[in-house]
PDB file of N, CA and C in Angstrom:
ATOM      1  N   UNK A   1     -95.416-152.713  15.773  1.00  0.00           N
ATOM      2  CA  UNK A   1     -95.020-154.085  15.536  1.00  0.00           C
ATOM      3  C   UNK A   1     -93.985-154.474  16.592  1.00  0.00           C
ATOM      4  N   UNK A   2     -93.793-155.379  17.109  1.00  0.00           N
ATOM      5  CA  UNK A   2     -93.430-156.098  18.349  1.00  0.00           C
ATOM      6  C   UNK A   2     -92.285-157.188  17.992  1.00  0.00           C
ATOM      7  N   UNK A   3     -91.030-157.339  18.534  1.00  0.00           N
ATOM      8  CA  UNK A   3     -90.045-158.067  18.141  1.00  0.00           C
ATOM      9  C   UNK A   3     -90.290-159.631  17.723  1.00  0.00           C
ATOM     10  N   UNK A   4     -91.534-160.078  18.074  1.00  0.00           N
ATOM     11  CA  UNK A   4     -92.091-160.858  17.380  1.00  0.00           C
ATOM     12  C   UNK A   4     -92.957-161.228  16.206  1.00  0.00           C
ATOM     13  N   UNK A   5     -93.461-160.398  16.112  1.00  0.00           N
ATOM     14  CA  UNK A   5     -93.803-159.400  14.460  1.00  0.00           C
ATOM     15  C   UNK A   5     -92.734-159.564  13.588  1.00  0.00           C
ATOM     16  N   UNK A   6     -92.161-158.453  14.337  1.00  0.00           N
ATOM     17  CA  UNK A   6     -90.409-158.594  13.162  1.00  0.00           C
ATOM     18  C   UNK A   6     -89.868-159.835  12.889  1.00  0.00           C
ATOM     19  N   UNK A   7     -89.387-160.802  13.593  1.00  0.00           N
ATOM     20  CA  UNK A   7     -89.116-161.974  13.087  1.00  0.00           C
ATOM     21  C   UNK A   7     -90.356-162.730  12.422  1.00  0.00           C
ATOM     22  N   UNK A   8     -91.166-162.876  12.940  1.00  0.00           N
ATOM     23  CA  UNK A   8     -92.277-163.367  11.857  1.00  0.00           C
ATOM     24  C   UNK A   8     -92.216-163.164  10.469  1.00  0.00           C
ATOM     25  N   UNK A   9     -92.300-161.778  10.180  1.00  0.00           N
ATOM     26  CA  UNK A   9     -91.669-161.418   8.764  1.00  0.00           C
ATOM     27  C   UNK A   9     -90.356-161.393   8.322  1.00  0.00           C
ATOM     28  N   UNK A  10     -89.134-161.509   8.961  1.00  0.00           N
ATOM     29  CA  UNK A  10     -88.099-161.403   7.939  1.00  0.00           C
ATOM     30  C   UNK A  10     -88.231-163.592   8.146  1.00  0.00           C
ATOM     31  N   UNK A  11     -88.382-164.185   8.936  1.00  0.00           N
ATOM     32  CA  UNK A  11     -89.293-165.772   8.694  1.00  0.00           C
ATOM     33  C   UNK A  11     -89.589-165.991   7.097  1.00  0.00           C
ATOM     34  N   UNK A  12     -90.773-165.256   7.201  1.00  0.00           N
ATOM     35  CA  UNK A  12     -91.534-165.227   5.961  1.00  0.00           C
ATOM     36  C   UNK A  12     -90.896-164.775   4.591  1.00  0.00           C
ATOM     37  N   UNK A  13     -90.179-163.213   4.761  1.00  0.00           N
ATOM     38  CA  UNK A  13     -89.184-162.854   3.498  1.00  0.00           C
ATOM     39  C   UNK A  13     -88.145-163.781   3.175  1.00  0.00           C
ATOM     40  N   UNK A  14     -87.814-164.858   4.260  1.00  0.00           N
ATOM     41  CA  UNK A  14     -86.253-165.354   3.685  1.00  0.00           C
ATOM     42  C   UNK A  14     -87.003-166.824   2.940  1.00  0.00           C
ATOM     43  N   UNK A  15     -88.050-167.075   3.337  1.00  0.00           N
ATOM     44  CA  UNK A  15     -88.741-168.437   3.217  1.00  0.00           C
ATOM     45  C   UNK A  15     -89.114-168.371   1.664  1.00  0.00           C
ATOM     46  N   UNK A  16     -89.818-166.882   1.298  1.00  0.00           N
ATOM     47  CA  UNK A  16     -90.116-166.517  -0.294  1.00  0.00           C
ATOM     48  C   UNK A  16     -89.037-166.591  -0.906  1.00  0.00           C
ATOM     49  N   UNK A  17     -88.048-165.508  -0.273  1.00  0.00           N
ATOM     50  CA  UNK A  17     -86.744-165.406  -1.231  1.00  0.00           C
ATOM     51  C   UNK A  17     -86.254-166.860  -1.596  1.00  0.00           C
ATOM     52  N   UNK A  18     -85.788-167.189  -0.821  1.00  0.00           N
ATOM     53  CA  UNK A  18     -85.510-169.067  -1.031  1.00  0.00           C
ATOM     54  C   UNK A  18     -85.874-169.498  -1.978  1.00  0.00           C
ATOM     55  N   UNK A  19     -87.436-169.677  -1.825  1.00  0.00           N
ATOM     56  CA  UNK A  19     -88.393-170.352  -2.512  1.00  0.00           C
ATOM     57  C   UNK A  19     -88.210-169.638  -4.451  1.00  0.00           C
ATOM     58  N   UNK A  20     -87.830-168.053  -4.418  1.00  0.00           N
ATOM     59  CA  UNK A  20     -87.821-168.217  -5.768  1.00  0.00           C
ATOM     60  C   UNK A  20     -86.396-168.489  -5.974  1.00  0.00           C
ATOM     61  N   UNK A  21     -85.695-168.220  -5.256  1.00  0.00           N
ATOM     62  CA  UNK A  21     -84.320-167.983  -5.757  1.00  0.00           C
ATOM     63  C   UNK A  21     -84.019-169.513  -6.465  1.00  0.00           C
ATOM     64  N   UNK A  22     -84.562-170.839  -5.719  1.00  0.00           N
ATOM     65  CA  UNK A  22     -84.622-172.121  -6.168  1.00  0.00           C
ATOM     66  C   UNK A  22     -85.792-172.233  -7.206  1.00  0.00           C
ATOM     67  N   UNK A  23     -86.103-171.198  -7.714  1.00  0.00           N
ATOM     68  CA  UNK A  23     -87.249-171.804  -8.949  1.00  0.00           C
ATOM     69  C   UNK A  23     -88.643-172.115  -8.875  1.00  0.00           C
ATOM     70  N   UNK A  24     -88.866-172.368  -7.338  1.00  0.00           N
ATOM     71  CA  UNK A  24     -90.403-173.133  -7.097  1.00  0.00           C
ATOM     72  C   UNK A  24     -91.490-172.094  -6.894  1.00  0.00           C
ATOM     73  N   UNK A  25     -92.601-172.779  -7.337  1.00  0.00           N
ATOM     74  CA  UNK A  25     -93.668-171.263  -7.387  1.00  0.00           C
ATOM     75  C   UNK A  25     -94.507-171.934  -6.315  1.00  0.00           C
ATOM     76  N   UNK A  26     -95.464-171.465  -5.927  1.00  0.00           N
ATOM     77  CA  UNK A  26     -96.180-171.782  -4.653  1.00  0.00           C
ATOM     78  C   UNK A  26     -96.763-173.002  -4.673  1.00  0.00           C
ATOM     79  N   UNK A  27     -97.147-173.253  -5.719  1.00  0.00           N
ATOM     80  CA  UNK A  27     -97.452-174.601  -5.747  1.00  0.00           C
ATOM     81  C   UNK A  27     -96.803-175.589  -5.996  1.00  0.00           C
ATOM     82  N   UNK A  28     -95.840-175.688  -6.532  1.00  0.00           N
ATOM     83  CA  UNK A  28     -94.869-176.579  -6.530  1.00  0.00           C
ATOM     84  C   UNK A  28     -94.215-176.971  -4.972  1.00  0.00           C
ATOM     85  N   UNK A  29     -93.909-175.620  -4.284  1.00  0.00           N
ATOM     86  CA  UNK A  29     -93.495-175.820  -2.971  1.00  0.00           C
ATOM     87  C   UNK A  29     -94.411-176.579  -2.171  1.00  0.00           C
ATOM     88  N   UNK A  30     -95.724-176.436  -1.955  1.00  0.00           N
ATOM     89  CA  UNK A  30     -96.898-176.894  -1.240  1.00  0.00           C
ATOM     90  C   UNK A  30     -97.274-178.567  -1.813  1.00  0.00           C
ATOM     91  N   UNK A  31     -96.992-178.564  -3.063  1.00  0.00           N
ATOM     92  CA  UNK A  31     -96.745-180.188  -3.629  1.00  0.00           C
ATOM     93  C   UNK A  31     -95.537-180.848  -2.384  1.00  0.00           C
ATOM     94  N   UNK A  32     -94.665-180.481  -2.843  1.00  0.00           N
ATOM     95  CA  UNK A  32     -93.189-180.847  -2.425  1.00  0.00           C
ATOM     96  C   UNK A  32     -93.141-181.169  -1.187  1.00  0.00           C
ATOM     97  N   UNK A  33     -93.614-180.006  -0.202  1.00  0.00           N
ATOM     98  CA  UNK A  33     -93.556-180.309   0.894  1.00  0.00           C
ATOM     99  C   UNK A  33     -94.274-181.058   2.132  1.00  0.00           C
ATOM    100  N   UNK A  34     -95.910-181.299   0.761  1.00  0.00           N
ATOM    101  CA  UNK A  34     -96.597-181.808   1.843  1.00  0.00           C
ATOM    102  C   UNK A  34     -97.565-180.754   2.371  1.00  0.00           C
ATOM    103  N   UNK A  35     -97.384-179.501   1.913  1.00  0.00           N
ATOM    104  CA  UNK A  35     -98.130-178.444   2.836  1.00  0.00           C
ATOM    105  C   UNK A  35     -99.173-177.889   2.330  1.00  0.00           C
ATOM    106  N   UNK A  36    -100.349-177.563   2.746  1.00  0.00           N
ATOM    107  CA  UNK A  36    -100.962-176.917   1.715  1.00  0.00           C
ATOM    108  C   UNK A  36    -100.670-175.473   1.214  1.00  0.00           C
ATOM    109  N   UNK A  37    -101.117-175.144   0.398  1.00  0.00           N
ATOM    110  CA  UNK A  37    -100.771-173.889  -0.558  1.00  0.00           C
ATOM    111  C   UNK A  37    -101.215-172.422   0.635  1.00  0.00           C
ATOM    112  N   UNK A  38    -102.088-172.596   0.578  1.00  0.00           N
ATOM    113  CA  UNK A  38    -102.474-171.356   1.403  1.00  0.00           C
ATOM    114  C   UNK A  38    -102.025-171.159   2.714  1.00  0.00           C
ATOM    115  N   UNK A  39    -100.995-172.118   3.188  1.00  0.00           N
ATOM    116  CA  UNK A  39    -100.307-172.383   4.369  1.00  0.00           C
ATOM    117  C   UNK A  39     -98.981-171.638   4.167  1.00  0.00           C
ATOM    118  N   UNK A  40     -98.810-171.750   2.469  1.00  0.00           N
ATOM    119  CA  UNK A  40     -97.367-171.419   2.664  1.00  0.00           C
ATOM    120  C   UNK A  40     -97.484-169.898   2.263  1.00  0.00           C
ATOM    121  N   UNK A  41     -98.704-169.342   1.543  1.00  0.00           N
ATOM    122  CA  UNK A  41     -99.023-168.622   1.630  1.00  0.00           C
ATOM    123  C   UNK A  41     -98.485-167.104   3.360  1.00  0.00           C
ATOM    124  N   UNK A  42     -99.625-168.003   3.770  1.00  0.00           N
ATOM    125  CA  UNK A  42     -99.640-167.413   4.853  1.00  0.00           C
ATOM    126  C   UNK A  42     -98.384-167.335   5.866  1.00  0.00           C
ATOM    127  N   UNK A  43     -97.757-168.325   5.904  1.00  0.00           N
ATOM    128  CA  UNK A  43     -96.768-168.240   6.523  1.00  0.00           C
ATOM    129  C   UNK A  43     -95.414-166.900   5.707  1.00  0.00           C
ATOM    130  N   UNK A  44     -95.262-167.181   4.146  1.00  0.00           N
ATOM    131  CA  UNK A  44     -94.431-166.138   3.527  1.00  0.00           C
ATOM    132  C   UNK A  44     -95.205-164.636   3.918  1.00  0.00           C
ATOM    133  N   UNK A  45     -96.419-164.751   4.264  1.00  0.00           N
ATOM    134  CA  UNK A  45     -96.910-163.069   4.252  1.00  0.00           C
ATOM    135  C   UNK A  45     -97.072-162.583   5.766  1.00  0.00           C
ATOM    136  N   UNK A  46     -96.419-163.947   6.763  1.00  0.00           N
ATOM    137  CA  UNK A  46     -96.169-163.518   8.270  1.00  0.00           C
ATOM    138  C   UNK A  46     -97.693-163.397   8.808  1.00  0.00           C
ATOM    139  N   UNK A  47     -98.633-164.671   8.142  1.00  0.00           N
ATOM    140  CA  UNK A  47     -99.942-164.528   8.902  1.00  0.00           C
ATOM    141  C   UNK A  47     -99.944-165.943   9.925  1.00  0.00           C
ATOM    142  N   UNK A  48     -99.124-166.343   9.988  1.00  0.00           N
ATOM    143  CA  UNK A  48     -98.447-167.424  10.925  1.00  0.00           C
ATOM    144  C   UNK A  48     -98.294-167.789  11.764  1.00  0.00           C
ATOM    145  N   UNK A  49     -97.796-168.218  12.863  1.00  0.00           N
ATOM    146  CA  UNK A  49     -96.494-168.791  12.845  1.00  0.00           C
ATOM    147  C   UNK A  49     -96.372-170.485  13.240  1.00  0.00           C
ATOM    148  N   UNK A  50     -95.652-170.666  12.285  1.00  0.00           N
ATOM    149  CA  UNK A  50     -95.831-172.397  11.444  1.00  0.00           C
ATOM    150  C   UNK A  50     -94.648-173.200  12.739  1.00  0.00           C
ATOM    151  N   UNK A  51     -94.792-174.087  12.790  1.00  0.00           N
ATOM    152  CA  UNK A  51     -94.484-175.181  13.667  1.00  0.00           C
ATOM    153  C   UNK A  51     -93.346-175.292  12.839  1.00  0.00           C
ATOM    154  N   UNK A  52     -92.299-176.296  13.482  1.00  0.00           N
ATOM    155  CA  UNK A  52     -90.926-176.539  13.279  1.00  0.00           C
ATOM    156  C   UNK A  52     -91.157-177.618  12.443  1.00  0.00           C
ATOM    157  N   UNK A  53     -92.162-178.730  12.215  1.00  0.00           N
ATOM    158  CA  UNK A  53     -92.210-179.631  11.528  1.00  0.00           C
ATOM    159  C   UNK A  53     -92.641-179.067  10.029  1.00  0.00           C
ATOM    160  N   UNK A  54     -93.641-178.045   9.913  1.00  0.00           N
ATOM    161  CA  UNK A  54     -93.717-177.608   8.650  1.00  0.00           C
ATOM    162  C   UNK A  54     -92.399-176.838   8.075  1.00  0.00           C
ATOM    163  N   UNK A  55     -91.764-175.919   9.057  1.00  0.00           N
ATOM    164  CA  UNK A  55     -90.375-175.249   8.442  1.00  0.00           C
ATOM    165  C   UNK A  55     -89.870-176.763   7.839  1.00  0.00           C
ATOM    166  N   UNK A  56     -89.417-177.749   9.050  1.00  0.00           N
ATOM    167  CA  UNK A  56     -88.865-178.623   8.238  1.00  0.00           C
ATOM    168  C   UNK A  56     -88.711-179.184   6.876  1.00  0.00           C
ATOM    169  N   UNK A  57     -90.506-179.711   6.543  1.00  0.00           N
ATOM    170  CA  UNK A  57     -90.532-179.651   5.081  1.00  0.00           C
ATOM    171  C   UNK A  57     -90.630-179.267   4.731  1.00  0.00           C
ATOM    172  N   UNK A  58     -90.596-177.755   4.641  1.00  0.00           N
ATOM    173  CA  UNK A  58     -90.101-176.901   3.465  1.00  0.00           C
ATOM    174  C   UNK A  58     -88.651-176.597   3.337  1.00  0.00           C
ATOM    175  N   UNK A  59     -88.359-176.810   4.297  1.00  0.00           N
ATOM    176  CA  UNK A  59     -86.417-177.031   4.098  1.00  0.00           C
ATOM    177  C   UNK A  59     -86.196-177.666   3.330  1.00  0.00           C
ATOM    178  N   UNK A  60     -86.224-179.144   3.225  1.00  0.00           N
ATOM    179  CA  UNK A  60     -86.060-180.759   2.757  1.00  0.00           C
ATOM    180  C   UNK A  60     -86.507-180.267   1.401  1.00  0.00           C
ATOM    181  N   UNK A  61     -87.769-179.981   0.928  1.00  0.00           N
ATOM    182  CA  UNK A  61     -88.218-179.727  -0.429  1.00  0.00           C
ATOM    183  C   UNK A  61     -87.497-178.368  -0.776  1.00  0.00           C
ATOM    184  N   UNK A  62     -87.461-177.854  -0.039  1.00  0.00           N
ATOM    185  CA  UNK A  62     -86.393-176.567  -1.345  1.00  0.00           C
ATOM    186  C   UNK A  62     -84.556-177.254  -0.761  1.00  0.00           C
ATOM    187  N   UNK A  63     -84.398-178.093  -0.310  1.00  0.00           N
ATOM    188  CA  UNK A  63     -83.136-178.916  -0.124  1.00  0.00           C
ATOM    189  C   UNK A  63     -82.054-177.480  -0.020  1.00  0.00           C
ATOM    190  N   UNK A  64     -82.493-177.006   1.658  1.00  0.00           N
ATOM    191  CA  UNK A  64     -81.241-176.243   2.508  1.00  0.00           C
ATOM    192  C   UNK A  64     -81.485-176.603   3.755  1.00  0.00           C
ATOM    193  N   UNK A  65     -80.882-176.037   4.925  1.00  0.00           N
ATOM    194  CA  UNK A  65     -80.942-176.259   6.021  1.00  0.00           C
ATOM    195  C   UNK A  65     -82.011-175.648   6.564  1.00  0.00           C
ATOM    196  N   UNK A  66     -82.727-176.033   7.909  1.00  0.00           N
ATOM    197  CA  UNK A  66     -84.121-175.396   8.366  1.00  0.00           C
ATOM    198  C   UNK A  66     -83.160-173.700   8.739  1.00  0.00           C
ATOM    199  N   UNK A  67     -82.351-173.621   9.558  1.00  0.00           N
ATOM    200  CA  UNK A  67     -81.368-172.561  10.224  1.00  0.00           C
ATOM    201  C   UNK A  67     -81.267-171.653   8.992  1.00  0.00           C
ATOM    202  N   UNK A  68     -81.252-171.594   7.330  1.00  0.00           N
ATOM    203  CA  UNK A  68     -81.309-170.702   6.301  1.00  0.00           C
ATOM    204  C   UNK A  68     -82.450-169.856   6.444  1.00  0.00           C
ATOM    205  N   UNK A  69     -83.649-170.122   6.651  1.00  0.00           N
ATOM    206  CA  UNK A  69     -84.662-169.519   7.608  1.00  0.00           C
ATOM    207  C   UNK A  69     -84.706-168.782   8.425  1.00  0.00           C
ATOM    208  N   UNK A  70     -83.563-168.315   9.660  1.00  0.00           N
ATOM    209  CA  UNK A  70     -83.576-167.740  10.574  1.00  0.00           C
ATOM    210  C   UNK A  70     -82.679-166.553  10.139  1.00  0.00           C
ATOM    211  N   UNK A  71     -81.959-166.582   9.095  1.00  0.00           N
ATOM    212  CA  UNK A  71     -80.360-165.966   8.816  1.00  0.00           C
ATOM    213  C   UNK A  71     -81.329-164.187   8.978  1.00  0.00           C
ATOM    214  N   UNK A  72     -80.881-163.355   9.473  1.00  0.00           N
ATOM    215  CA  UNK A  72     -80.914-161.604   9.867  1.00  0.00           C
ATOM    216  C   UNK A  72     -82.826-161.503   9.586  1.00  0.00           C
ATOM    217  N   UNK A  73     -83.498-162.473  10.514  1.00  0.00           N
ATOM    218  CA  UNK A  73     -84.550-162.540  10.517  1.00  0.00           C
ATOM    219  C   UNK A  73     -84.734-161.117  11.450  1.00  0.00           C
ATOM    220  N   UNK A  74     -84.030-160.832  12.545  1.00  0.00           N
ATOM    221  CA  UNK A  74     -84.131-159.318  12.895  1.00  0.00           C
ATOM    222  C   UNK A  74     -84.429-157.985  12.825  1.00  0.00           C
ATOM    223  N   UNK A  75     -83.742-157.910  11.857  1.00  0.00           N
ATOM    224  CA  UNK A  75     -83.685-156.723  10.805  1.00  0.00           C
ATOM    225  C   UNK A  75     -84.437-156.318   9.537  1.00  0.00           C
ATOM    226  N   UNK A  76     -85.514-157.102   9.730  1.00  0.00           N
ATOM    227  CA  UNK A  76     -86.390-156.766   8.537  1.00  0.00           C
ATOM    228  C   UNK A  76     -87.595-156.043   9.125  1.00  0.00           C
TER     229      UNK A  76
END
């Protein structure tokens, strides 16, 4: 796996964690944001990698900053 790999997935782990830690289940998020389901899917399981406008709305709908996303994306 390739340092772009790695961020892809800790991307994806902080995007899930988020997502439950605020309550929303996959479909609720994919309502919310505008996105479809199997998008967000794929993007939490690092089969990705999603454009800055979709991070966006999923920021806005789980209401944090897009940059909460990136936090020790490294190290996973």
């Amino acid at each position: 796996m390739d340092d772009f790999d790695k961020f892809l997935v800790g991307l994806g782990s902080n995007i899930a964690r988020i997502r439950k830690a605020k309550g929303f289940t996959l479909s609720q998020l994919a309502y919310e944001s505008g996105t479809e389901k199997v998008n967000i899917v794929r993007i939490e399981q690092s089969q990705t990698n999603p454009t800055i406008k979709t991070l966006w709305k999923i920021a806005k709908a789980l209401d944090v900053e897009p940059q909460e996303f990136f936090s020790d994306t490294t190290h996973k």
